[in-house]
N, C-alpha and C. Protein backbone atom coordinates (compact mmCIF):
# COMPACT_ATOMS: atom_id res chain seq x y z
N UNK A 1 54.72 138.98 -8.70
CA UNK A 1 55.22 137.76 -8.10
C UNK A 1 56.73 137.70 -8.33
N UNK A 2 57.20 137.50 -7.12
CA UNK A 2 58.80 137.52 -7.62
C UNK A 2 59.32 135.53 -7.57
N UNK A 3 60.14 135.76 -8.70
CA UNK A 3 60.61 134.56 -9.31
C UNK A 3 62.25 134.27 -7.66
N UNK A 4 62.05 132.93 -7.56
CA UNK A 4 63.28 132.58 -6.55
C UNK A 4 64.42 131.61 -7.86
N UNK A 5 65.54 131.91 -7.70
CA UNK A 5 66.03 131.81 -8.76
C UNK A 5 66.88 130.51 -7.95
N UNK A 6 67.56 129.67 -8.81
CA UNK A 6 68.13 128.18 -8.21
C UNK A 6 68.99 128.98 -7.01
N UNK A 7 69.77 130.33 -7.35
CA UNK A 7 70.96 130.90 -6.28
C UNK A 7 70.18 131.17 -5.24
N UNK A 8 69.04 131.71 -5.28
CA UNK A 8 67.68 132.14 -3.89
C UNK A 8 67.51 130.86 -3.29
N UNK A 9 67.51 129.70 -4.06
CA UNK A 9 67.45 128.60 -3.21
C UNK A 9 68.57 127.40 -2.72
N UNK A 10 69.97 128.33 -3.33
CA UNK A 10 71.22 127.42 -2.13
C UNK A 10 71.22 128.57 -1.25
N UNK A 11 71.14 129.85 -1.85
CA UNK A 11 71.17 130.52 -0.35
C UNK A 11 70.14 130.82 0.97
N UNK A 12 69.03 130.30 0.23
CA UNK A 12 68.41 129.34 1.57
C UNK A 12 68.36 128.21 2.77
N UNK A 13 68.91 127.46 0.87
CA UNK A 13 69.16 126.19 1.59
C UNK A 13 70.44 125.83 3.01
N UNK A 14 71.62 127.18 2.19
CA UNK A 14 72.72 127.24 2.94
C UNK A 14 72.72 127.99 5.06
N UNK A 15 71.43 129.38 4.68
CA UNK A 15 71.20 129.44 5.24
C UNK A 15 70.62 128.37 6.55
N UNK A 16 69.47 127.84 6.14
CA UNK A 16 68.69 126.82 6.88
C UNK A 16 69.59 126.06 7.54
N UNK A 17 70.90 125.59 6.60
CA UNK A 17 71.88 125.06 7.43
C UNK A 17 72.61 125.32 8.46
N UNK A 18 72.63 126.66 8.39
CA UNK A 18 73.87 127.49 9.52
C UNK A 18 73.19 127.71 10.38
N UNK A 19 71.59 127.83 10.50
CA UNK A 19 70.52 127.82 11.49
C UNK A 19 70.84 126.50 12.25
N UNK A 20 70.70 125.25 11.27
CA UNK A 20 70.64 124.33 12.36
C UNK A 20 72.28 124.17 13.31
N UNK A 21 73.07 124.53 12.50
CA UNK A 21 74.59 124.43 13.27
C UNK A 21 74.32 125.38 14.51
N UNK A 22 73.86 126.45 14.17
CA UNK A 22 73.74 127.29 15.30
C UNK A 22 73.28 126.56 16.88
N UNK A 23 71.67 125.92 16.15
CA UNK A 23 71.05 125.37 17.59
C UNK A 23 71.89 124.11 17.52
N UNK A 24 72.87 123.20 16.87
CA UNK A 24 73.54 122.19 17.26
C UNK A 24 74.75 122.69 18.09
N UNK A 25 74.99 123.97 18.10
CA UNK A 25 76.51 123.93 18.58
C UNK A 25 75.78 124.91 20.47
N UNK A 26 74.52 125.43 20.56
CA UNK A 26 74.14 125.74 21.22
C UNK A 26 73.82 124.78 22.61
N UNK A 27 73.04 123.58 21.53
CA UNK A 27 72.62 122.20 22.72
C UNK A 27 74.27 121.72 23.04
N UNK A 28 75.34 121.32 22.28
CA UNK A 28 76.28 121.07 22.64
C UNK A 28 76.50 121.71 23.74
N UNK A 29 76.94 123.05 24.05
CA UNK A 29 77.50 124.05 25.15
C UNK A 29 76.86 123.34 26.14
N UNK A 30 75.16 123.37 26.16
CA UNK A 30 74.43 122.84 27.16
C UNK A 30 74.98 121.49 27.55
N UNK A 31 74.80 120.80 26.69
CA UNK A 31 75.32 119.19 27.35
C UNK A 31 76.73 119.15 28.13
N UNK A 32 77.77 120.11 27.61
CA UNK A 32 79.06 119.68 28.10
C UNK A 32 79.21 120.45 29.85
N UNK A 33 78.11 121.74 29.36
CA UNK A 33 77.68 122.16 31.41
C UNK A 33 77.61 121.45 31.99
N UNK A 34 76.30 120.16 31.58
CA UNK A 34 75.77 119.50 32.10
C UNK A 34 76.76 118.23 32.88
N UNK A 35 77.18 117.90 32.03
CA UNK A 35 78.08 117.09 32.15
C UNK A 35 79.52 117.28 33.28
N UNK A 36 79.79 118.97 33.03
CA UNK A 36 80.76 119.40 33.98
C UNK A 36 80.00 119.55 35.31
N UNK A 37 79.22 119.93 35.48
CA UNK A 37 77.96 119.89 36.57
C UNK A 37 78.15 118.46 37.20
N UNK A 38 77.43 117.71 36.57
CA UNK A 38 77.84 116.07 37.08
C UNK A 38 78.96 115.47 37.83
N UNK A 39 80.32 116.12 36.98
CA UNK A 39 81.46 115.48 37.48
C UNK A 39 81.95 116.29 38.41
N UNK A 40 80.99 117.54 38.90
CA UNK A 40 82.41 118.21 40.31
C UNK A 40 80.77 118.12 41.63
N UNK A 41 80.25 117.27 41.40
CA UNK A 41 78.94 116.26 42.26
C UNK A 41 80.12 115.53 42.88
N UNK A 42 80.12 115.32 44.57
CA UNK A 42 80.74 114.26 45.22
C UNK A 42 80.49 112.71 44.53
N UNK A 43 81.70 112.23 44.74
CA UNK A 43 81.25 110.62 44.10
C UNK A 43 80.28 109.48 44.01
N UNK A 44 79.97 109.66 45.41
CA UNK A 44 79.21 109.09 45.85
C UNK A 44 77.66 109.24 45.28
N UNK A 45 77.40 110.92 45.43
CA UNK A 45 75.86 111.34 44.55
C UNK A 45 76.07 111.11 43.70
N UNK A 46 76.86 110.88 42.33
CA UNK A 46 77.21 110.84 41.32
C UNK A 46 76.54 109.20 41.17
N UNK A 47 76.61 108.17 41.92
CA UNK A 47 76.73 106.42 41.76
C UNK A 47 75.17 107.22 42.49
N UNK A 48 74.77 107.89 43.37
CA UNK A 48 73.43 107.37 43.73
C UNK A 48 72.33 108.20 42.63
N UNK A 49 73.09 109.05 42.22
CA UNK A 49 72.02 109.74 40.91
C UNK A 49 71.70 108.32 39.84
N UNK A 50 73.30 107.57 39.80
CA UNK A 50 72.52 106.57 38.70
C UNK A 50 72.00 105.37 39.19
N UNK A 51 72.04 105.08 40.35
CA UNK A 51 71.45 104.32 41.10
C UNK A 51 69.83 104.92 40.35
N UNK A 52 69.21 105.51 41.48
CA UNK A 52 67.82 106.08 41.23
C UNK A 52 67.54 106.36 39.64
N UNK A 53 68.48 106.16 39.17
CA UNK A 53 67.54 106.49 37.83
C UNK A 53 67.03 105.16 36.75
N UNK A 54 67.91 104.02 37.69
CA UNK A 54 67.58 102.74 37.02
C UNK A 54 67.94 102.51 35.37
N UNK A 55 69.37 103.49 35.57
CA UNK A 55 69.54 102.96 33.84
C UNK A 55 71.02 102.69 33.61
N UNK A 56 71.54 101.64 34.81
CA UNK A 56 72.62 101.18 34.82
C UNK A 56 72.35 99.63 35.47
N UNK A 57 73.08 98.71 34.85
CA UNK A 57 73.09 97.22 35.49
C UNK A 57 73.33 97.37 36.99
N UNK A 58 73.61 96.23 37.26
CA UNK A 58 73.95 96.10 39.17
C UNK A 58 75.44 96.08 38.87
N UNK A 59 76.23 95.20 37.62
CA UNK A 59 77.22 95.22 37.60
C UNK A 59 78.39 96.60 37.45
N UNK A 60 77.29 97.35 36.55
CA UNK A 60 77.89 98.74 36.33
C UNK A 60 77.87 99.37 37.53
N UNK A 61 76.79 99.15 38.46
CA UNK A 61 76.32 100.13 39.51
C UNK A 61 77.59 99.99 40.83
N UNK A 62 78.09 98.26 41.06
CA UNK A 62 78.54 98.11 41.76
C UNK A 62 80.29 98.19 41.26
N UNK A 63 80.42 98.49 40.26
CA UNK A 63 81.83 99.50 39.69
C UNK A 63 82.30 100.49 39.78
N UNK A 64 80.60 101.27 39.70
CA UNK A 64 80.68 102.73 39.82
C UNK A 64 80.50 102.86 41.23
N UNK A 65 80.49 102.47 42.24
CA UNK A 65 80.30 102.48 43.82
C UNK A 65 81.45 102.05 44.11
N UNK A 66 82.34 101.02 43.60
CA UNK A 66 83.56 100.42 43.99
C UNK A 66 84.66 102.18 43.61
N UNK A 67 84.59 102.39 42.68
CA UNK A 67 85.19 103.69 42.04
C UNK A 67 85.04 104.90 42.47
N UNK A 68 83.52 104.87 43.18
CA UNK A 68 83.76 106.26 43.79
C UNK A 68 84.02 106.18 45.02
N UNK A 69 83.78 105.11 45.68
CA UNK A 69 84.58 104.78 47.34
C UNK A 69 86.34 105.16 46.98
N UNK A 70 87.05 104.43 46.51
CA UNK A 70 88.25 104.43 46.14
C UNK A 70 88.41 106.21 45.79
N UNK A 71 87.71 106.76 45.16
CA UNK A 71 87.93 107.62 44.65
C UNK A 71 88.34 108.97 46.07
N UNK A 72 86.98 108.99 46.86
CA UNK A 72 87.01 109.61 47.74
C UNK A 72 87.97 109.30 48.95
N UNK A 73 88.59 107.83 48.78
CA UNK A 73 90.02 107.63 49.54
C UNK A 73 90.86 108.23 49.38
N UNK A 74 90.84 108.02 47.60
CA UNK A 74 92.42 108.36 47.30
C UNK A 74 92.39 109.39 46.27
N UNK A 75 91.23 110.23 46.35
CA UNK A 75 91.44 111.30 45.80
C UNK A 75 90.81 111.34 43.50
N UNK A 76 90.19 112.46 43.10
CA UNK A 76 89.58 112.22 42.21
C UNK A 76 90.32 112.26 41.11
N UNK A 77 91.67 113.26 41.46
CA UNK A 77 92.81 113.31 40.53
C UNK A 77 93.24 112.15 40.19
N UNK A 78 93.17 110.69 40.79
CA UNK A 78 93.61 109.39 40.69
C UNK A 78 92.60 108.64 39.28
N UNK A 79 91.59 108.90 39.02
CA UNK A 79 90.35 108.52 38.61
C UNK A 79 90.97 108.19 37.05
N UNK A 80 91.24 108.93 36.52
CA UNK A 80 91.62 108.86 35.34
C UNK A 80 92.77 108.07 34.85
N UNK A 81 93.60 107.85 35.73
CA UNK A 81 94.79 106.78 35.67
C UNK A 81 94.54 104.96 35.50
N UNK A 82 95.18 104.86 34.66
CA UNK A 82 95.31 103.24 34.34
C UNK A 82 95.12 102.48 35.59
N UNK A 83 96.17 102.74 36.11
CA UNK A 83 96.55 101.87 37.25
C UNK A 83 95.17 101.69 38.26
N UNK A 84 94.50 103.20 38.35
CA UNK A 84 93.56 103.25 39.06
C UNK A 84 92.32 102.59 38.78
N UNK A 85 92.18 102.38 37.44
CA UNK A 85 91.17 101.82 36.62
C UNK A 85 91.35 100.17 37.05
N UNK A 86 92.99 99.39 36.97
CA UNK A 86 92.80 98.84 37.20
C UNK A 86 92.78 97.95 38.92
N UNK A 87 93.09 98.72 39.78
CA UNK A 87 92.53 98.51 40.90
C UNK A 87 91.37 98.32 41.31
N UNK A 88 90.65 99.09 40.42
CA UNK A 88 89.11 98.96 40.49
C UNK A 88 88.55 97.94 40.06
N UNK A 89 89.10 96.96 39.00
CA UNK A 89 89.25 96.43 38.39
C UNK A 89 88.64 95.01 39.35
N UNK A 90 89.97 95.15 39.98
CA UNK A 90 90.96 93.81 41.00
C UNK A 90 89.79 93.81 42.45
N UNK A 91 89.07 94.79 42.73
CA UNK A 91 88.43 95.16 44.24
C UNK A 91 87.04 94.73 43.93
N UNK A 92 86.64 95.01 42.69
CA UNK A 92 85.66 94.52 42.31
C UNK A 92 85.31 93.01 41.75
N UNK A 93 86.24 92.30 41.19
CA UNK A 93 86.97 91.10 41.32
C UNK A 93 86.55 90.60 42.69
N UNK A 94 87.14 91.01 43.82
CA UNK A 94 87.36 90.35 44.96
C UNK A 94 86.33 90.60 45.40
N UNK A 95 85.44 91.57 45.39
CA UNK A 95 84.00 91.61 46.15
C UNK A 95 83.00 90.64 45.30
N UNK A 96 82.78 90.43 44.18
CA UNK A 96 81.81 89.79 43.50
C UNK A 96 82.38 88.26 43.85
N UNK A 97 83.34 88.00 43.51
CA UNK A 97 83.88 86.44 44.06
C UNK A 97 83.82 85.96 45.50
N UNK A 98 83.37 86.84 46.12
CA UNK A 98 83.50 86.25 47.58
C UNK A 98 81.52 86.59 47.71
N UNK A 99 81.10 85.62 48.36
CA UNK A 99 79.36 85.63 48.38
C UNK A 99 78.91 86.55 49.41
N UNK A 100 79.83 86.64 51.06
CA UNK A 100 79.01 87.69 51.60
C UNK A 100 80.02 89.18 51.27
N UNK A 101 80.68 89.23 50.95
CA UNK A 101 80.80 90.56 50.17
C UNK A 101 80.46 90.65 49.03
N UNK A 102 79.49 90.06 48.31
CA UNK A 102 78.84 90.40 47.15
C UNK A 102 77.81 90.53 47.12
N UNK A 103 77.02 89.98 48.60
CA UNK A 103 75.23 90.61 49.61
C UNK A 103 75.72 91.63 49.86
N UNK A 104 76.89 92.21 50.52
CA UNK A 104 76.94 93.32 51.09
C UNK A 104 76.87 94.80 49.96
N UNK A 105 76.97 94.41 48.89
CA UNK A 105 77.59 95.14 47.69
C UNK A 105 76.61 95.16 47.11
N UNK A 106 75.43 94.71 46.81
CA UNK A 106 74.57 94.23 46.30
C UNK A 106 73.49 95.50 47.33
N UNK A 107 73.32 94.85 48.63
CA UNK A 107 72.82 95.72 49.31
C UNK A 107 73.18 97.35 49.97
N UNK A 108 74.71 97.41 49.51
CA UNK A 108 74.81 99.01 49.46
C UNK A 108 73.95 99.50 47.78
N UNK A 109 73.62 99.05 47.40
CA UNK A 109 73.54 99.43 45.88
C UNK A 109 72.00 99.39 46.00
N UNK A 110 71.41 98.64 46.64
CA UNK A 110 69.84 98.64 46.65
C UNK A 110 69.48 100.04 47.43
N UNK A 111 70.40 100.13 48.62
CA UNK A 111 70.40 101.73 49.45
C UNK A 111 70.68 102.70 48.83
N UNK A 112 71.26 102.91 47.87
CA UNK A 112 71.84 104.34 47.31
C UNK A 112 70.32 104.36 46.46
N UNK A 113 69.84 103.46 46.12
CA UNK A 113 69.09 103.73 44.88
C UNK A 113 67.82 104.09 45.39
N UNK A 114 67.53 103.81 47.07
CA UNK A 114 66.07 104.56 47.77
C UNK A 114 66.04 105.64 47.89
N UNK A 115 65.05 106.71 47.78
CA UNK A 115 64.78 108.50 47.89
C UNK A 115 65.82 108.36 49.37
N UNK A 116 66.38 109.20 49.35
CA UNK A 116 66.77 110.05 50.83
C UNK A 116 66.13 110.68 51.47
N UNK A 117 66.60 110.20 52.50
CA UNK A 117 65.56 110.54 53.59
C UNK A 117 65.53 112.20 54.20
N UNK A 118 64.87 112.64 54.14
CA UNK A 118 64.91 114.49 54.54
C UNK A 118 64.56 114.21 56.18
């Protein structure tokens, strides 16, 4: 019978660790694909992927629809800018405050979120 000596068991223990870094830094790679995958998706699929998946408010939904309209106006390089953030800001403002542009907004957002039609 062989004896595991306290050093047999940090260099297990150490091991076991670098195992799990391994599969942590592995799922990472995966998620950040994933994620790059997502963001070079037209804007629009991007708001109707989270549409359909029902795990965004109406308020988020109709931000992220205000943002990717704008976006595909004026381009995606704009997206990341303050200014742009806050235009989005101000449009979304003006659509929720006004009642039939806030049915209309309301009801683009109920459409993105039905299967497409083949």
């Amino acid at each position: 019978m062989t004896r595991i000596s306290n050093v047999d068991q940090i260099l297990l223990l150490i091991q076991a660790h670098l195992d799990r870094l391994e599969k942590s830094k592995k799922s990472s790679r995966t998620d950040r694909s994933r994620r790059a995958a997502f963001a070079a998706r037209p804007p629009l699929e991007r708001v109707r992927e989270l549409a359909a998946a029902d795990s965004a408010s109406q308020s988020e939904l109709a931000r992220a629809l205000i943002a990717a309209l704008l976006a595909q106006e004026f381009g995606n390089e704009l997206a990341n800018d303050i200014r742009f953030q806050d235009l989005i800001d101000r449009v979304n403002d003006a659509l929720t405050a006004d009642e039939h542009a806030s049915a209309l907004l309301a009801s683009a957002i109920g459409q993105l979120a039905e299967p497409a039609e083949r």
